[in-house]
N, C-alpha and C. Protein backbone atom coordinates (compact mmCIF):
# COMPACT_ATOMS: atom_id res chain seq x y z
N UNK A 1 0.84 -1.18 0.00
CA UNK A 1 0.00 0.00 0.00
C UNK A 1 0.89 1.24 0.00
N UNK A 2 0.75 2.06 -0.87
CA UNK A 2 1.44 3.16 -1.21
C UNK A 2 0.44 4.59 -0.53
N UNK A 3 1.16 5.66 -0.12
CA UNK A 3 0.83 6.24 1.37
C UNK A 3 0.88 7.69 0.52
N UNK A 4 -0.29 8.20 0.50
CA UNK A 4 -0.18 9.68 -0.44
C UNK A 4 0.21 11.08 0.39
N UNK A 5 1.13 11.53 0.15
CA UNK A 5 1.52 12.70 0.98
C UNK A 5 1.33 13.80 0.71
N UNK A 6 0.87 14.87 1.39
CA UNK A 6 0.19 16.07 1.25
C UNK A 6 1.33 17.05 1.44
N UNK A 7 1.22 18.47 0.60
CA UNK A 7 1.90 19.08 0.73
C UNK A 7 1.90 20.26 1.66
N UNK A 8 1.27 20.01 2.94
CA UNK A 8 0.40 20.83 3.72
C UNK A 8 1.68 22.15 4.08
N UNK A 9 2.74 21.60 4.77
CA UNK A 9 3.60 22.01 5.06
C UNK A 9 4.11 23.31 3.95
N UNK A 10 4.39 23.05 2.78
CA UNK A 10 4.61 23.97 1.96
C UNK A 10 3.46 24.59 1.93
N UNK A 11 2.59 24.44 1.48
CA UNK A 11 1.39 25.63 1.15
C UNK A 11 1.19 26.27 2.66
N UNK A 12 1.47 25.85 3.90
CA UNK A 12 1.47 26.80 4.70
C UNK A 12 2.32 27.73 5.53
N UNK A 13 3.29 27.54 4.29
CA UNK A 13 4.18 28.18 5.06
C UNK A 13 4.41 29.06 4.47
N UNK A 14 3.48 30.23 3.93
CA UNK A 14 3.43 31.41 4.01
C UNK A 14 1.95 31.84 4.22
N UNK A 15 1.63 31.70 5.57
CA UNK A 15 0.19 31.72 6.29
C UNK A 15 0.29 33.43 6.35
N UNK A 16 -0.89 33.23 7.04
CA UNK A 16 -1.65 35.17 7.34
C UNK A 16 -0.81 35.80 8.40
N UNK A 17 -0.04 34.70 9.53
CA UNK A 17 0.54 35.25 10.03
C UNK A 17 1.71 35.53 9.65
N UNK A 18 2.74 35.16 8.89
CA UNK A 18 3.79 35.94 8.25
C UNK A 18 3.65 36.77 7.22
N UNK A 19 2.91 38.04 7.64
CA UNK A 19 2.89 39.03 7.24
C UNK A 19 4.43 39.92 6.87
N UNK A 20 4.66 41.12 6.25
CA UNK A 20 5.76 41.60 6.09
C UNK A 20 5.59 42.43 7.55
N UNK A 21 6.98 42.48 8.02
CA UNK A 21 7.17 43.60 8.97
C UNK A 21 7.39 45.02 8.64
N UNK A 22 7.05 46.06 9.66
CA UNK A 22 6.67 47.13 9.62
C UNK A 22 7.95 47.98 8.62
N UNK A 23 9.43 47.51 9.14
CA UNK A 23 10.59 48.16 8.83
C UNK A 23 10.25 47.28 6.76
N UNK A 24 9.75 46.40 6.67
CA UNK A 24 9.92 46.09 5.79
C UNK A 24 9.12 46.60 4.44
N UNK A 25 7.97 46.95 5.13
CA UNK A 25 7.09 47.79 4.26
C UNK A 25 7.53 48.89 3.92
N UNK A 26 8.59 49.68 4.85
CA UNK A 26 8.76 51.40 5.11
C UNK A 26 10.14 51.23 4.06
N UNK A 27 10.80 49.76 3.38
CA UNK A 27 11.52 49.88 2.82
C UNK A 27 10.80 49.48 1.42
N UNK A 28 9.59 48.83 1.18
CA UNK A 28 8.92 48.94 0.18
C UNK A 28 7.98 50.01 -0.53
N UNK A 29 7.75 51.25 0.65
CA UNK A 29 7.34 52.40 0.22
C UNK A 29 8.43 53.19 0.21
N UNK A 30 9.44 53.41 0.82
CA UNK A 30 10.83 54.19 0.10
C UNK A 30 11.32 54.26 -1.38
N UNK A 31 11.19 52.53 -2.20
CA UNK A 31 11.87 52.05 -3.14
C UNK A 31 9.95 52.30 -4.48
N UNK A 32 9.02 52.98 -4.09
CA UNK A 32 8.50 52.53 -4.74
C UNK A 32 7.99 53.63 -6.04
N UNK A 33 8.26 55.01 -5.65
CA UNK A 33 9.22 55.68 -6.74
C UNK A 33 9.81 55.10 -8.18
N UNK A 34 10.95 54.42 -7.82
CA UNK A 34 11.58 53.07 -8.58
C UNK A 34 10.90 52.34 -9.25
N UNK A 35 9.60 51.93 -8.33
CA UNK A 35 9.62 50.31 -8.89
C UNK A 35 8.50 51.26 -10.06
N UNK A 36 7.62 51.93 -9.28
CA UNK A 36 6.53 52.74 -10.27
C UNK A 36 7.57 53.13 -11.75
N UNK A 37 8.43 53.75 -11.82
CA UNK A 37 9.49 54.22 -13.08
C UNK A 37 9.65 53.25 -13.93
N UNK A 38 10.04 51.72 -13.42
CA UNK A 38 10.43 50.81 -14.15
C UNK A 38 9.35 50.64 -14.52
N UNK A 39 8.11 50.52 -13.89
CA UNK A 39 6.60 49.87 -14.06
C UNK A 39 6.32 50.93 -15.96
N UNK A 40 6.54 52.01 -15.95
CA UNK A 40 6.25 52.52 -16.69
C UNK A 40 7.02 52.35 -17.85
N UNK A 41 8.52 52.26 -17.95
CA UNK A 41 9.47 52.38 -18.69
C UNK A 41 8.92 51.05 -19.51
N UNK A 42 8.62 49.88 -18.58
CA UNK A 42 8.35 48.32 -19.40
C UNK A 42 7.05 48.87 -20.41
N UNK A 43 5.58 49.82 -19.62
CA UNK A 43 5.05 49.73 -19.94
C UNK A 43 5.10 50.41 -21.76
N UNK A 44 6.62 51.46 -21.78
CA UNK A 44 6.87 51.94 -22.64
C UNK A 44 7.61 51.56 -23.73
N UNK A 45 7.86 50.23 -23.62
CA UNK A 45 8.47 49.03 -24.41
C UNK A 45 7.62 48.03 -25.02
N UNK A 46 6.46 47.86 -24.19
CA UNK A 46 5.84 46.98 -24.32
C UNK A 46 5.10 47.43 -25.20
N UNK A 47 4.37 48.15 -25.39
CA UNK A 47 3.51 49.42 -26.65
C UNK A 47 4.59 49.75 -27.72
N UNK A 48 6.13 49.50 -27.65
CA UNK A 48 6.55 49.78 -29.07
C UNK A 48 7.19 48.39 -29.26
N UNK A 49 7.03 47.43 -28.73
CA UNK A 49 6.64 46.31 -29.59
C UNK A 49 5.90 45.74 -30.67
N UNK A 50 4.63 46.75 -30.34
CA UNK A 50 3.65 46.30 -31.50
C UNK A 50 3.79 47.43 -32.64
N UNK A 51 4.79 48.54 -33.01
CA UNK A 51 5.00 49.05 -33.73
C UNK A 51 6.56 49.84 -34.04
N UNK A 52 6.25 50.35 -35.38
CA UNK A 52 7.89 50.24 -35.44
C UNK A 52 8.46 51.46 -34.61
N UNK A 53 8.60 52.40 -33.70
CA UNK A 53 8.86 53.55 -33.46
C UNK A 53 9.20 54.79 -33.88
N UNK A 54 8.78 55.71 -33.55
CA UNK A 54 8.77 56.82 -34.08
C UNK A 54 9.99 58.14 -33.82
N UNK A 55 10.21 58.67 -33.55
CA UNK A 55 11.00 59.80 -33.11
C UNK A 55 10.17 60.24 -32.10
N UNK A 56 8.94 60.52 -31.57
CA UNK A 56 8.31 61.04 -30.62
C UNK A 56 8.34 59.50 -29.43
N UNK A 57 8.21 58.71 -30.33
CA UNK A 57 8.47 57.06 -29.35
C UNK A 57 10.08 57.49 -28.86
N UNK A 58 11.00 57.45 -29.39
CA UNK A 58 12.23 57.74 -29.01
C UNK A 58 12.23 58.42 -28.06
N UNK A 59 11.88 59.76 -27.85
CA UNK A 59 12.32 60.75 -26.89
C UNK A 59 11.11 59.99 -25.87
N UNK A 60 10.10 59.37 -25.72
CA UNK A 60 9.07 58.76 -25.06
C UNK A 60 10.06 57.74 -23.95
N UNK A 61 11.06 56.72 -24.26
CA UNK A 61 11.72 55.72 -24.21
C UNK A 61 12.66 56.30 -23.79
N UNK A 62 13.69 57.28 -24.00
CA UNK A 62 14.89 58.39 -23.28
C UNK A 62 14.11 58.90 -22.45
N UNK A 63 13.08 59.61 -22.09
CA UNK A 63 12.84 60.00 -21.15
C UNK A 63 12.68 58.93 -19.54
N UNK A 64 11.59 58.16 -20.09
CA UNK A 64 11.69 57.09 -19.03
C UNK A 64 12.68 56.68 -18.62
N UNK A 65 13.77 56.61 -19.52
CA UNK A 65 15.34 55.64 -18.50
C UNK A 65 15.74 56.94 -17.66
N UNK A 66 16.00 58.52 -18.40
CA UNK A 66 16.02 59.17 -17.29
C UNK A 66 15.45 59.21 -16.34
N UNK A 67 14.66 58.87 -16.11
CA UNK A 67 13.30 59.18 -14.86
C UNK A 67 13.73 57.82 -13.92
N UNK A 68 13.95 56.82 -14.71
CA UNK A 68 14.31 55.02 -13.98
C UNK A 68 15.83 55.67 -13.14
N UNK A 69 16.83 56.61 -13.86
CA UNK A 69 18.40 56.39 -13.53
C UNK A 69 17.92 57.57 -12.26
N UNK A 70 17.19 58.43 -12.58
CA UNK A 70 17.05 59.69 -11.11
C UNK A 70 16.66 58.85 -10.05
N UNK A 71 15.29 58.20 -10.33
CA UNK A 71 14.72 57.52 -9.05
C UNK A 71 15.82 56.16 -8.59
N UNK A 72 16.76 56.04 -8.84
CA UNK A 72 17.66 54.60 -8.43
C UNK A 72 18.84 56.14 -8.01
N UNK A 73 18.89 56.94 -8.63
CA UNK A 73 20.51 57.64 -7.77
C UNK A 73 19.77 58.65 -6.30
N UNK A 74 18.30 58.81 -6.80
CA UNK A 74 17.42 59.50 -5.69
C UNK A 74 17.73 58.37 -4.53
N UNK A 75 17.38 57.26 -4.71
CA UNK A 75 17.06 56.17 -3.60
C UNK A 75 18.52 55.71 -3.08
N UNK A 76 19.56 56.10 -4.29
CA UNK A 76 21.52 55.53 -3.48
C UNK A 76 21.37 56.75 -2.62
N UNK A 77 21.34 57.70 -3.08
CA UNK A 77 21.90 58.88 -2.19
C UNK A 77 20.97 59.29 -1.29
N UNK A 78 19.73 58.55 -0.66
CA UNK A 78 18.86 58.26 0.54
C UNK A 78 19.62 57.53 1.62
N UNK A 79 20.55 56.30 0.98
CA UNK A 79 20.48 55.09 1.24
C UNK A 79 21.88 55.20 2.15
N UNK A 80 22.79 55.91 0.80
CA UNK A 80 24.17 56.79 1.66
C UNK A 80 23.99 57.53 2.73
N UNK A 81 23.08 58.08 2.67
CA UNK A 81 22.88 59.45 4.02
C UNK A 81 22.35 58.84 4.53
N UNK A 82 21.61 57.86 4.94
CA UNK A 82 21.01 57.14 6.04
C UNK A 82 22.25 56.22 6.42
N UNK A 83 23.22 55.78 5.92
CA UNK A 83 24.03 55.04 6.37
C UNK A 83 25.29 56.19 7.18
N UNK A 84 25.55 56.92 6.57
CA UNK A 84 26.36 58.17 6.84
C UNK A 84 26.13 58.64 8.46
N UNK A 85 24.79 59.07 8.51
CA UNK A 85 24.39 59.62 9.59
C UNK A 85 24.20 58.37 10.58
């Protein structure tokens, strides 16, 4: 007789009670600037996939990586001065 094993253990081991902690959230709303920039930049790739690009697409696509490279040197030089001090 062969004995069927459940995978209880894995599926609960990320229950309601391991929630994120407080310091951990306050580092997911710090970084989220960022993640929103990238969110957009993909979303600005993903729309000139389905066509060939334009010159107004261009400066569309340069702008966003600027906006991605500010919010990542915004969030080092948070990250420095919090370590600094």
């Amino acid at each position: 007789m062969k004995y069927i094993v459940t995978v209880q253990d894995a599926v609960t081991a990320f229950a309601d009670w391991m929630e994120p902690t407080d310091s951990e959230l306050d580092a997911i709303e710090a970084e989220m600037p960022r993640i929103l920039a990238d969110v957009e930049a993909l979303d600005v790739q993903i729309a000139l996939l389905e066509q060939a690009p334009a010159e107004l697409d261009r400066r569309r696509v340069r702008r966003n990586q600027n906006r991605v490279l500010a919010e990542r040197a915004t969030l080092a030089n948070r990250v420095t001065a919090e370590e600094a001090a």
